[in-house]
Protein backbone atom coordinates (compact mmCIF):
# COMPACT_ATOMS: atom_id res chain seq x y z
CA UNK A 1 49.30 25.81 -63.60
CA UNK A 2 47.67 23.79 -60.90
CA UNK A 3 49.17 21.26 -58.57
CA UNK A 4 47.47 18.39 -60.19
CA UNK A 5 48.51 19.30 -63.67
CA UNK A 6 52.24 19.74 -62.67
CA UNK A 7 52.20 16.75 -60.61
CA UNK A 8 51.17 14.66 -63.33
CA UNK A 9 53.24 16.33 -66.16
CA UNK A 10 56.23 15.59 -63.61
CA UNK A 11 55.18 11.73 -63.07
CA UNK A 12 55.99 11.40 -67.37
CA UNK A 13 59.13 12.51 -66.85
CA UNK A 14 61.85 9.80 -66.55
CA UNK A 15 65.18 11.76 -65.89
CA UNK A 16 65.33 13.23 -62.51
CA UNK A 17 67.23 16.36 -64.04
CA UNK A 18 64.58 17.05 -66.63
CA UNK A 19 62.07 16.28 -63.89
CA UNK A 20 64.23 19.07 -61.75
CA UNK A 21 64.18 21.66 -64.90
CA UNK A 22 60.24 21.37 -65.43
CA UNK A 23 59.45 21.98 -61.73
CA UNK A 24 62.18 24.61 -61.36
CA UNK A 25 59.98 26.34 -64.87
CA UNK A 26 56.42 25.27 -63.75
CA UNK A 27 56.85 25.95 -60.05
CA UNK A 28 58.59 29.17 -60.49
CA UNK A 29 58.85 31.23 -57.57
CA UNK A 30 56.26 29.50 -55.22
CA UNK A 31 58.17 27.39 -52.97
CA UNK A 32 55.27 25.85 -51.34
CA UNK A 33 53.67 24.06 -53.96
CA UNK A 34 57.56 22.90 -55.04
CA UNK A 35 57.23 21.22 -51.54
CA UNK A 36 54.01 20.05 -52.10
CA UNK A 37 54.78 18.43 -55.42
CA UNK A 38 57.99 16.72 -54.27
CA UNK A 39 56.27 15.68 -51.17
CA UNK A 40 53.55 13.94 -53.65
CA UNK A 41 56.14 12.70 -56.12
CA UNK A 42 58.03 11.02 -53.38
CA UNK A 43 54.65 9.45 -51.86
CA UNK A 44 54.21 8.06 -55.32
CA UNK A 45 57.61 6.70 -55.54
CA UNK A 46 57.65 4.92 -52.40
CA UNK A 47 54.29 3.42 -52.68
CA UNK A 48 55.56 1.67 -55.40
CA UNK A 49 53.11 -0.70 -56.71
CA UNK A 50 51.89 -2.46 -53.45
CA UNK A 51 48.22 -2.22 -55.41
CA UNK A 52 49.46 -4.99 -58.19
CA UNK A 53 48.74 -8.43 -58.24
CA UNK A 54 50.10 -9.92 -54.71
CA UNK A 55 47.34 -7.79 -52.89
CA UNK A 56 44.31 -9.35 -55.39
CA UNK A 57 45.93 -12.58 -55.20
CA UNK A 58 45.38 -12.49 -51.09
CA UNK A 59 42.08 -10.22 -50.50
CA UNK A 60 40.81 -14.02 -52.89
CA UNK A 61 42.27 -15.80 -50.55
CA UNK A 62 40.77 -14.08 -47.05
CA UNK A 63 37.27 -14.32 -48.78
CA UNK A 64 37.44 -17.92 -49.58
CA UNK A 65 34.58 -19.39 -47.64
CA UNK A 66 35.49 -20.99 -43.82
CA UNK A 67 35.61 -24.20 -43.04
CA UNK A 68 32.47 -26.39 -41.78
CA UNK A 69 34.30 -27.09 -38.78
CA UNK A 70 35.82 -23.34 -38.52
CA UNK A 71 33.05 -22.37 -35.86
CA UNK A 72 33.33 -23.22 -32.43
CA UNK A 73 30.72 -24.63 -30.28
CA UNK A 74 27.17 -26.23 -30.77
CA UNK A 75 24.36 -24.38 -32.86
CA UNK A 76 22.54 -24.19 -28.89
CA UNK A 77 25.59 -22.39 -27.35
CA UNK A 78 26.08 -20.09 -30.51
CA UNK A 79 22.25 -19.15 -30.08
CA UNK A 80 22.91 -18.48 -26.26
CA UNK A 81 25.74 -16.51 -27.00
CA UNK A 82 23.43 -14.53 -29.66
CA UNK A 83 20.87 -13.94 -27.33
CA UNK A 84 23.70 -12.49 -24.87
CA UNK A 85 25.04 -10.52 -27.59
CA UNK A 86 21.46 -9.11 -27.92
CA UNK A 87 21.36 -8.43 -24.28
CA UNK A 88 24.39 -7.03 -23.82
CA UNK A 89 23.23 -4.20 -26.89
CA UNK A 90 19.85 -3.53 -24.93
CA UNK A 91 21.38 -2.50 -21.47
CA UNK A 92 19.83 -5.23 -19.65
CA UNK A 93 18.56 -8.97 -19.06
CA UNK A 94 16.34 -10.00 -21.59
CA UNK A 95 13.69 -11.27 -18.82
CA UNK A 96 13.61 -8.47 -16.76
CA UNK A 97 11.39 -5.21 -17.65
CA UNK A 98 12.51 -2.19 -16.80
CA UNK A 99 10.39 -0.95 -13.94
């Protein structure tokens, strides 16, 4: 059997001691994918279901759109601090020429 198919037969099994039984059978002798599959159940336990609702809920909330007044300065000093920006990613003042 592979890892993936254990894994997943071991997820649909409520009772920890019939969980215990089917690994003990489908892992058999080779203790490192027993590891490997315990390690993975346990990962799924503790992630628990931090992917439900509460995490849509907020990622709607951070997108909402800003508010008008939410940026800071005039449109004149956010195009200065553009062109900066634009200096800053070429090496060098815009006015000069490299020589």
């Amino acid at each position: 059997m592979n890892e993936l198919h254990v894994f997943a037969t071991a997820l649909e099994i409520a009772s920890p001691a019939q969980r215990k039984r089917y690994l003990d059978v489908a892992c058999g002798n080779n203790q490192a994918l027993r590891r490997r599959i315990d390690d993975l159940l346990r990962s799924y336990e503790e992630a628990g279901n931090f992917m439900q609702a509460p995490f849509v809920a907020a990622t709607v909330e951070a997108s909402a759109p800003e508010q008008p007044d939410a940026h800071v300065g005039s449109a004149e000093q956010q195009a200065s601090a553009g062109r900066q920006k634009a200096e800053d990613d070429r090496g060098g003042d815009l006015g000069r020429r490299n020589e």
